[in-house]
C-alpha atoms as a PDB file:
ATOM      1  CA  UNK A   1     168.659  90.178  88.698  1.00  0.00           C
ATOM      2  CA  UNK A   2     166.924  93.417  89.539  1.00  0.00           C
ATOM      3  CA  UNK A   3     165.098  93.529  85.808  1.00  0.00           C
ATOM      4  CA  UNK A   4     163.827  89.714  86.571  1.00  0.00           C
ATOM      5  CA  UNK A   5     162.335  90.729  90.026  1.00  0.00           C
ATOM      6  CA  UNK A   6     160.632  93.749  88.455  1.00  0.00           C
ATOM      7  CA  UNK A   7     159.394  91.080  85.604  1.00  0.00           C
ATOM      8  CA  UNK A   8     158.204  88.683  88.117  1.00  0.00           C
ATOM      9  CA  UNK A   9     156.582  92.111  90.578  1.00  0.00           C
ATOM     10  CA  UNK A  10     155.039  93.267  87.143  1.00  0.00           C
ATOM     11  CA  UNK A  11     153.763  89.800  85.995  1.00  0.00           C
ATOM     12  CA  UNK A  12     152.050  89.403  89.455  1.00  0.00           C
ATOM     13  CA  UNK A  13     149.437  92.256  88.966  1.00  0.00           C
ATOM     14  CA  UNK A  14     149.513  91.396  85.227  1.00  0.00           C
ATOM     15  CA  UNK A  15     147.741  88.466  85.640  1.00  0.00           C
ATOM     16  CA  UNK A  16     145.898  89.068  88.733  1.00  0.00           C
ATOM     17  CA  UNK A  17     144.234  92.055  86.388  1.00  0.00           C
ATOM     18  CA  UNK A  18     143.617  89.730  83.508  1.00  0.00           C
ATOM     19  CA  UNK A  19     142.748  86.771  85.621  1.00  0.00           C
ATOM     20  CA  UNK A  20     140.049  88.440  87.465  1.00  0.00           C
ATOM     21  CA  UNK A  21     139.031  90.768  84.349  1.00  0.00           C
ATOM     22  CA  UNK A  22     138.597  87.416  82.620  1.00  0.00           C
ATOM     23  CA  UNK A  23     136.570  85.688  85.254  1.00  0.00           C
ATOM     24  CA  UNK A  24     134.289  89.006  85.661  1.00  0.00           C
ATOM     25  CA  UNK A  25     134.060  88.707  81.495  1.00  0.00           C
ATOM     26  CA  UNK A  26     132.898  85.090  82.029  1.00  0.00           C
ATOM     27  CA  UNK A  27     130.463  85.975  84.337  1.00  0.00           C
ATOM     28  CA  UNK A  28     128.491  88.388  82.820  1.00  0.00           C
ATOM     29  CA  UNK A  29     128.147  86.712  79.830  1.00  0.00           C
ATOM     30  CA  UNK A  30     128.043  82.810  80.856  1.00  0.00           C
ATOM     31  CA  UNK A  31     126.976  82.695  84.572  1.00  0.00           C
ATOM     32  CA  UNK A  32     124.271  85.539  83.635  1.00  0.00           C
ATOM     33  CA  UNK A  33     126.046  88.092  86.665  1.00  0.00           C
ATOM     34  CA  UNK A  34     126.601  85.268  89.218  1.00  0.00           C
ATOM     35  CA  UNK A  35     130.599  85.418  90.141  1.00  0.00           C
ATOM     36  CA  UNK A  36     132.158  82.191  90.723  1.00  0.00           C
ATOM     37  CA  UNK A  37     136.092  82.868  90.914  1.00  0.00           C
ATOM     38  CA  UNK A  38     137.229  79.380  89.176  1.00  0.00           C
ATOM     39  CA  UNK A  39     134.495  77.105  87.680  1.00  0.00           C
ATOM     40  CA  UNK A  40     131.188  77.441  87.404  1.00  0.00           C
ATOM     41  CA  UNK A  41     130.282  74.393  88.979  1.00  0.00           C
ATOM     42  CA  UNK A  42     131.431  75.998  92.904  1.00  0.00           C
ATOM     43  CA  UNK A  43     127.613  76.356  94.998  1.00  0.00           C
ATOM     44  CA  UNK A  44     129.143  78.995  96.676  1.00  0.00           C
ATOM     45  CA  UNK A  45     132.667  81.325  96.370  1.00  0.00           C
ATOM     46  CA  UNK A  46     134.462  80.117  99.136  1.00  0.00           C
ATOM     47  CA  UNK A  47     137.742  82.117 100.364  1.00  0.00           C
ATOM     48  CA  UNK A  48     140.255  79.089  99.565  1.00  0.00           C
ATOM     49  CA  UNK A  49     138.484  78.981  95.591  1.00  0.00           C
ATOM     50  CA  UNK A  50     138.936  82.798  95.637  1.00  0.00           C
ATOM     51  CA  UNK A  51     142.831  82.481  96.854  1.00  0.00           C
ATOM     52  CA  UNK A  52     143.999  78.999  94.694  1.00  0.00           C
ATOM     53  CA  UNK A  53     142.908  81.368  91.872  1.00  0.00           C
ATOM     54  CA  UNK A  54     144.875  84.417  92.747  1.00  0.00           C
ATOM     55  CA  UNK A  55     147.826  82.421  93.300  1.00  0.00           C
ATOM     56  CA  UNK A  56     147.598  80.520  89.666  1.00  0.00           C
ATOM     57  CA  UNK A  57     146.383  83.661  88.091  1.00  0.00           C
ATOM     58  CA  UNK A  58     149.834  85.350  89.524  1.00  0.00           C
ATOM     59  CA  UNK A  59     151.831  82.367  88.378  1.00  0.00           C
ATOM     60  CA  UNK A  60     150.807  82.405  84.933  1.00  0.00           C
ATOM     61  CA  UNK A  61     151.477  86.362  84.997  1.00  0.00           C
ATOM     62  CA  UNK A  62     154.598  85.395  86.181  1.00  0.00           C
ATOM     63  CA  UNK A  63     155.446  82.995  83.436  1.00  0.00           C
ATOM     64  CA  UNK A  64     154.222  84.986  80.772  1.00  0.00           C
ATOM     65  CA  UNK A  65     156.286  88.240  81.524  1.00  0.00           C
ATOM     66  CA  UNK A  66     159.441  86.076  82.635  1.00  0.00           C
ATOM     67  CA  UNK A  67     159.106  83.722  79.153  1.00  0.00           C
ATOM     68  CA  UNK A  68     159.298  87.034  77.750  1.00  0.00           C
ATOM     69  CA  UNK A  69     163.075  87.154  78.703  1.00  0.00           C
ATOM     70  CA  UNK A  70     163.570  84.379  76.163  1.00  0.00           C
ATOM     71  CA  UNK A  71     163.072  87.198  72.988  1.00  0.00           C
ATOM     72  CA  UNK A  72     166.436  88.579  74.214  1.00  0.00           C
ATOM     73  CA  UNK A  73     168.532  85.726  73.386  1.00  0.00           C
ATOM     74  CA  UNK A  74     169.016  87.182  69.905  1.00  0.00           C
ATOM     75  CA  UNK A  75     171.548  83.956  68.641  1.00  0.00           C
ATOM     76  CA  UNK A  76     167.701  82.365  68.376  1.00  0.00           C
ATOM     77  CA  UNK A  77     165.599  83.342  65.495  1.00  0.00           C
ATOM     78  CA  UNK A  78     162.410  85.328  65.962  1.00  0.00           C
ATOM     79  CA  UNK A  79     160.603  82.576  64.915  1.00  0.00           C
ATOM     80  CA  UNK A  80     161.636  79.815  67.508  1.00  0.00           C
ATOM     81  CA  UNK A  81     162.033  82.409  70.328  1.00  0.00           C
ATOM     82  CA  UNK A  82     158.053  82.586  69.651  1.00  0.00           C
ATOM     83  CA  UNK A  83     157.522  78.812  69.842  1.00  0.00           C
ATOM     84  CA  UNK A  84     159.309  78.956  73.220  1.00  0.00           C
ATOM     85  CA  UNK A  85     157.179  81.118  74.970  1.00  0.00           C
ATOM     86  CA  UNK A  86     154.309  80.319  73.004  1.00  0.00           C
ATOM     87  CA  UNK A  87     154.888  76.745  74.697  1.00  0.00           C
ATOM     88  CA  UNK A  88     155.904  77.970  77.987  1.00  0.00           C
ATOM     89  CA  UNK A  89     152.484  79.986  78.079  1.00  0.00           C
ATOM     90  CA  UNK A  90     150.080  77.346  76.470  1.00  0.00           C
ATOM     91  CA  UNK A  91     151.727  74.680  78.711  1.00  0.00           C
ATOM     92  CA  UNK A  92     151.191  77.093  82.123  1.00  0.00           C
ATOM     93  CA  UNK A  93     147.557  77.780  80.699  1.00  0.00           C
ATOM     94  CA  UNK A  94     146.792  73.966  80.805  1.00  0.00           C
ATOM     95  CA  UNK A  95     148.079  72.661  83.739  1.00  0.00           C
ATOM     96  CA  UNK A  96     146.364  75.537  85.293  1.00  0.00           C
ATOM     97  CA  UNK A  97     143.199  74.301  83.610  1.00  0.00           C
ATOM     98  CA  UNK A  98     143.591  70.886  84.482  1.00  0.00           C
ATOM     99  CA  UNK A  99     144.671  72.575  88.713  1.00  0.00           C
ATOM    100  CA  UNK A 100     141.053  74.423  88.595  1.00  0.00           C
ATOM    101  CA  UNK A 101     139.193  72.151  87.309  1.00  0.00           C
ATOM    102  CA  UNK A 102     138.545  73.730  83.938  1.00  0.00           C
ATOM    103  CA  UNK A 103     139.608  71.272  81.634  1.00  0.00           C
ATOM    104  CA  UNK A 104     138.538  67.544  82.440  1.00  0.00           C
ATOM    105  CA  UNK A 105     138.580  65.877  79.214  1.00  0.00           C
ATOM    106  CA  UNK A 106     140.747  65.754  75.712  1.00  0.00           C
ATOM    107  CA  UNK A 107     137.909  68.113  74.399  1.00  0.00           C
ATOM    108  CA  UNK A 108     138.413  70.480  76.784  1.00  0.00           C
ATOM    109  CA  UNK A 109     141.794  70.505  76.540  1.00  0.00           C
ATOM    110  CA  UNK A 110     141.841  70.436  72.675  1.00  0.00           C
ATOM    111  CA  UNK A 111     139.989  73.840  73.112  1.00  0.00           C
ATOM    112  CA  UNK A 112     141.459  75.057  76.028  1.00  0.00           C
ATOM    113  CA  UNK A 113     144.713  74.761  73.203  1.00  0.00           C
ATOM    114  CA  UNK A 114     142.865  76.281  70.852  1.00  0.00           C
ATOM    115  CA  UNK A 115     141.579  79.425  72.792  1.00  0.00           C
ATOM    116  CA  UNK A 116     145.287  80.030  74.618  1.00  0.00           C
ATOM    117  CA  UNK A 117     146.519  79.606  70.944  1.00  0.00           C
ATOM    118  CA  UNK A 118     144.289  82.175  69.209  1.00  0.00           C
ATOM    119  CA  UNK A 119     145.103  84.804  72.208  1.00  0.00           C
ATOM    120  CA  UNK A 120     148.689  84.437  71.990  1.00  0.00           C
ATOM    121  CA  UNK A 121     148.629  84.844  68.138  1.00  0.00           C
ATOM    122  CA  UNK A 122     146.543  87.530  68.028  1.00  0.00           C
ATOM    123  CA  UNK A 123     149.098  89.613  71.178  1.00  0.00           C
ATOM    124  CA  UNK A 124     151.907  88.713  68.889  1.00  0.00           C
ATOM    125  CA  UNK A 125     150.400  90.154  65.910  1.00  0.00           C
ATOM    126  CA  UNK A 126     149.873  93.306  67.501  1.00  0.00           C
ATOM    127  CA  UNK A 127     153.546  93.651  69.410  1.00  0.00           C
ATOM    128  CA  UNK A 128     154.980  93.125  66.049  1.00  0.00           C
ATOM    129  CA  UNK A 129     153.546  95.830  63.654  1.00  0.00           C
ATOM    130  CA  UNK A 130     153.779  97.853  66.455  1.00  0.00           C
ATOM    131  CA  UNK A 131     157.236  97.385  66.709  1.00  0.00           C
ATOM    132  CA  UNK A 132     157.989  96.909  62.661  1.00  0.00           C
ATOM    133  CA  UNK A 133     155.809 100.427  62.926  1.00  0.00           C
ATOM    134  CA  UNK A 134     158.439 101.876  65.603  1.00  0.00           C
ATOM    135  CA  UNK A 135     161.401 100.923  63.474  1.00  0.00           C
ATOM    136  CA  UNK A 136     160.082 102.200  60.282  1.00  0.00           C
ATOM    137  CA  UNK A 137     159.178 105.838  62.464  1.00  0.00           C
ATOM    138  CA  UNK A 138     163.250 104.906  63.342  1.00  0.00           C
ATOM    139  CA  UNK A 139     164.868 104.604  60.097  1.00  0.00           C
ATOM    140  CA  UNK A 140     162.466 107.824  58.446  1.00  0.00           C
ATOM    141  CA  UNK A 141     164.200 109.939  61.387  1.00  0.00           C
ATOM    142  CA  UNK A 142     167.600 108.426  60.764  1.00  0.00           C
ATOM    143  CA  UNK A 143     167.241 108.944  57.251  1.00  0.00           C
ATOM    144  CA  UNK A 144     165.746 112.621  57.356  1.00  0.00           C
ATOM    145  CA  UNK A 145     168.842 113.188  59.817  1.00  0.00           C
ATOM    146  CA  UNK A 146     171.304 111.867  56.883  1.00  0.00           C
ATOM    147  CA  UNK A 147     170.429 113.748  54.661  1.00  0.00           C
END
């Protein structure tokens, strides 16, 4: 119980920080420096725009670092332990889309699908040789230390 609450306390500022690191991102480059906290269409940042996004942008940290419980259910192969979270995630991503206002048509959720996919792909690539490099730095000392 304690490890979930510290998953769902550590999720929280997860994805506040990459929520609002995102937005900033999006901002510079897209709305040439002018914030807007959820879509670009807002006149003007209101406080209720600013808090509906913390709120989903804690959620989805939420989901993301509590899906991640799923990879310790080892009688499920790597593989399909992936597919679960990567469906949990991509799933949280576009209802939240759809919530804000971000994705209002099959093309936008096609690409919404595609972006969230390309993101998650590209985190799991990089957990996993780091970890297949932490277990091969493993078995060198376990093998220098049989020998």
């Amino acid at each position: 119980m304690k490890n979930i609450l510290l998953k769902v306390f550590n999720g929280i500022f997860t994805g506040l920080g990459i929520g609002y690191l995102s937005t900033i991102i999006v901002s510079v480059l897209v709305n040439k420096g002018v914030y807007y906290p959820t879509v670009a269409h807002f006149t003007e940042v209101s406080v209720d725009a600013v808090i509906k996004q913390a709120i989903i942008m804690a959620l989805m940290g939420v989901i993301g670092s509590v899906s991640s419980e799923i990879y310790k259910v080892e009688k499920i192969s790597l593989l399909n332990r992936s597919l679960i979270q990567f469906v949990i995630i991509v799933t949280g991503v576009l209802v939240m889309g759809t919530y804000l206002g971000w994705i209002k048509s099959v093309v936008d959720a096609l690409g919404t699908f595609i972006l969230a996919s390309i993101i998650f792909i590209v985190i799991w690539v990089v957990l996993y040789l780091g970890i297949k490099k932490e277990i091969e730095s493993i078995n060198e000392k376990l093998q220098l230390k049989n020998k």
